[in-house]
Every structure is written in structure tokens, then in C-alpha cells.
C-alpha atoms as a PDB file:
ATOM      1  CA  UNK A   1     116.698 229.365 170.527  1.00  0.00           C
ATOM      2  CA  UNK A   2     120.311 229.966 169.921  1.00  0.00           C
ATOM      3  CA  UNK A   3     121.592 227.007 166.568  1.00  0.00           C
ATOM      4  CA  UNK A   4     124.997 227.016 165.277  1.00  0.00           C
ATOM      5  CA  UNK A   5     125.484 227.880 161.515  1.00  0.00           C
ATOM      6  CA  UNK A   6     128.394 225.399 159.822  1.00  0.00           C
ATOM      7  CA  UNK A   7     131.082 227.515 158.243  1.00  0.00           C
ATOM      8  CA  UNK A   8     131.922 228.071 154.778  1.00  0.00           C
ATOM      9  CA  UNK A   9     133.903 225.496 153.367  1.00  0.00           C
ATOM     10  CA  UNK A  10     136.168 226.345 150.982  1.00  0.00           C
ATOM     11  CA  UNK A  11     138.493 225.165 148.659  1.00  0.00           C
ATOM     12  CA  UNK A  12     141.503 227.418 146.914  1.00  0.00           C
ATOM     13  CA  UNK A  13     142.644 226.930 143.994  1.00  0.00           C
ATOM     14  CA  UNK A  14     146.320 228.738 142.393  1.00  0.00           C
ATOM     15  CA  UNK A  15     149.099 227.587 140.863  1.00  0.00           C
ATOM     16  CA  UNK A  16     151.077 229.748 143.433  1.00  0.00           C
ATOM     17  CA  UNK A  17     152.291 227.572 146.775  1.00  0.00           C
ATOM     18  CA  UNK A  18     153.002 231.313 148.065  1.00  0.00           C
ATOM     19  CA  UNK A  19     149.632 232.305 146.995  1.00  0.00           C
ATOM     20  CA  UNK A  20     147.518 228.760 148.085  1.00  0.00           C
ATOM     21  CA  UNK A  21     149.510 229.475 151.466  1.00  0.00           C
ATOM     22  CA  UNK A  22     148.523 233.002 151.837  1.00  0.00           C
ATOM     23  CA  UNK A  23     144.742 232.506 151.072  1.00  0.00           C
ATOM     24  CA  UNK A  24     144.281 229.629 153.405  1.00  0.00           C
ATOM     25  CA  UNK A  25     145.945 231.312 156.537  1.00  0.00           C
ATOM     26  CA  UNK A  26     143.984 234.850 156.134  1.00  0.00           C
ATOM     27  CA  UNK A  27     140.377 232.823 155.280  1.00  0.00           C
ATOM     28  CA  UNK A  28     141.328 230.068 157.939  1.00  0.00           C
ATOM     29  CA  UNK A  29     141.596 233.766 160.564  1.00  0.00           C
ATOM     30  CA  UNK A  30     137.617 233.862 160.737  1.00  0.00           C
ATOM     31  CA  UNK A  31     135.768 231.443 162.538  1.00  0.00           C
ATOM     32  CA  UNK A  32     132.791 231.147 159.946  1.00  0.00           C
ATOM     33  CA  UNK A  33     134.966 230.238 157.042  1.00  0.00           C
ATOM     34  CA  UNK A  34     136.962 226.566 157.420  1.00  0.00           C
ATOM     35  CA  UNK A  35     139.637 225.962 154.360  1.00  0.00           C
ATOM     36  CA  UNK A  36     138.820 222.560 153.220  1.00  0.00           C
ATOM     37  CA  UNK A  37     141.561 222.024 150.778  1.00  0.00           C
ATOM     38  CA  UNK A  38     143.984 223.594 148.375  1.00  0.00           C
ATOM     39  CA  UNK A  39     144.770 222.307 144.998  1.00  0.00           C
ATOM     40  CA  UNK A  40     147.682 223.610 142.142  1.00  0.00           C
ATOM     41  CA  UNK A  41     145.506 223.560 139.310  1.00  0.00           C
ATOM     42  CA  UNK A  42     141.745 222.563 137.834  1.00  0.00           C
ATOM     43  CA  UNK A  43     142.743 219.029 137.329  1.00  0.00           C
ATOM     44  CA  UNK A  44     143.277 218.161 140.812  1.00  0.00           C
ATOM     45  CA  UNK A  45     140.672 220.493 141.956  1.00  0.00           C
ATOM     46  CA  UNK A  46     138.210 218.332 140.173  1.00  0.00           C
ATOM     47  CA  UNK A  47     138.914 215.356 142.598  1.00  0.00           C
ATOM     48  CA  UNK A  48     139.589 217.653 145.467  1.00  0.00           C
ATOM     49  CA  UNK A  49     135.205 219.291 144.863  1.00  0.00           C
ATOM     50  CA  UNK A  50     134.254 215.211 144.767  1.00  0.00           C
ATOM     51  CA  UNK A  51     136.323 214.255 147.902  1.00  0.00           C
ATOM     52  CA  UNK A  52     135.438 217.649 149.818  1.00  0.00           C
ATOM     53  CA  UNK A  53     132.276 218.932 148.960  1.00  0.00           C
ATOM     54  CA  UNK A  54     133.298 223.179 149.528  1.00  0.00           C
ATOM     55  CA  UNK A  55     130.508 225.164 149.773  1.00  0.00           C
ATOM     56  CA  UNK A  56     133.140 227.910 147.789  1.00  0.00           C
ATOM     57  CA  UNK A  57     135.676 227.690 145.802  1.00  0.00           C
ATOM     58  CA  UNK A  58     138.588 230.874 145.242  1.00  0.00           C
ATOM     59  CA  UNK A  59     139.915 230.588 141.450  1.00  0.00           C
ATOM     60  CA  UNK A  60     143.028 232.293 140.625  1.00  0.00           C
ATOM     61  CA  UNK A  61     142.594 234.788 137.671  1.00  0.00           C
ATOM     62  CA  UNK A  62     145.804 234.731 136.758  1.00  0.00           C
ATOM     63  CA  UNK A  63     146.524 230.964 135.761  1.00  0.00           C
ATOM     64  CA  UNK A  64     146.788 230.532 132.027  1.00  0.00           C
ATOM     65  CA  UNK A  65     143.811 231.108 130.272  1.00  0.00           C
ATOM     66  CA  UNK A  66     143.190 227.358 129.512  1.00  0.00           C
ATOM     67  CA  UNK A  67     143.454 226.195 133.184  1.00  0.00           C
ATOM     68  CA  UNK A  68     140.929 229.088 133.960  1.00  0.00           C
ATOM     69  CA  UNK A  69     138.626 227.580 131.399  1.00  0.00           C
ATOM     70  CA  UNK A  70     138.591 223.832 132.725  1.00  0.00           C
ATOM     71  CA  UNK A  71     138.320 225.662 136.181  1.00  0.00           C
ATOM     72  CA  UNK A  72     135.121 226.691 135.056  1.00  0.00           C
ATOM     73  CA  UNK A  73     133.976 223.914 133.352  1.00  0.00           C
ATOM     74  CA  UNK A  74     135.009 221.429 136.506  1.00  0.00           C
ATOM     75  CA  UNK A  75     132.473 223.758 138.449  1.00  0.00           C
ATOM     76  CA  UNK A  76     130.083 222.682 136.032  1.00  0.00           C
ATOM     77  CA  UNK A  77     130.698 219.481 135.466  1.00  0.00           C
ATOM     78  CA  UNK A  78     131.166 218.789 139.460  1.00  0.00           C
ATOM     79  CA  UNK A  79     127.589 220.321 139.521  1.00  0.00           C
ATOM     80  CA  UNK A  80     128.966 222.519 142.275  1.00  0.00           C
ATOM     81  CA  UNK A  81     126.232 225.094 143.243  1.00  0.00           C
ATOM     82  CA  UNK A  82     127.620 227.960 142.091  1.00  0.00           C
ATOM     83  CA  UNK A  83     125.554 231.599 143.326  1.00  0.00           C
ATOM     84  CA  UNK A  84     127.817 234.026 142.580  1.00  0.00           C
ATOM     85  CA  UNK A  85     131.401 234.682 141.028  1.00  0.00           C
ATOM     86  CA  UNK A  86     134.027 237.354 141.450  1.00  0.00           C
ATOM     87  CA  UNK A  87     137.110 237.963 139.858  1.00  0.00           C
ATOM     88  CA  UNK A  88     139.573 240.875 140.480  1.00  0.00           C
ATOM     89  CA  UNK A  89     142.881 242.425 138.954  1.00  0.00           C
END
């Protein structure tokens, strides 16, 4: 029995056009991973996670440390399931 497994959704979130831009066209490259949305900051990403439901969402570590504070709390307060979290430099 062969099933199909639904791809990752995922949502980006950077306050970088360049960098939203970038992300979605390298992720969107593998067929098990489908870009949902993008959003500029944690304010709209909080309506984007109601509207799209991602499975994942990228968080850019770089955004003012405020922003990456509500990012964090939107998570939380969107009661996104949340397994694991990664940040680089």
C-alpha cells in the first residue's frame, strides 16, 4: 500500500523582501515542503498562522529583538504546535 504524505507547510517570516524571497524559492525547490505564506513581521504573521494553518514556521534571528519576542509569543498564543526550534548566526 503506497499513501501520499502532505508536505510541510510553511510559513516565513523576515523583515527582508530579499530574504522572504530567497527562502520561499529554495524551500518551494523540494516537493515535500509547500510555502504557505510570507509575512514582514510578527504582527501580520499572527493573522497569516490563523488564516494558514503552517505546519512550520522560519523566524528571522536578526529582526529587532522585540519583534523576535512577539514572534515567539504569537507561536504561543496561536497555540501553534511547536516540536522543535533552531536558530543560526
Amino acid at each position: 500500500m503506497t499513501g501520499t504524505i502532505s508536505p510541510v507547510r510553511v510559513l516565513i517570516v523576515d523583515d527582508s523582501a530579499l530574504m522572504r524571497q530567497l527562502l520561499s524559492t529554495l524551500l518551494s525547490a523540494d516537493p515535500e515542503i509547500e510555502v504557505v505564506g510570507t509575512a514582514p513581521d510578527p504582527h501580520v504573521a499572527r493573522e497569516r498562522i490563523k488564516a494558514l494553518h503552517p505546519d512550520v514556521i522560519t523566524l528571522d534571528v536578526e529582526m529587532p529583538l522585540a519583534e523576535q519576542a512577539e514572534g515567539r509569543a504569537v507561536a504561543r498564543r496561536t497555540r501553534l504546535d511547536c516540536t522543535s526550534c533552531a536558530t543560526a548566526r
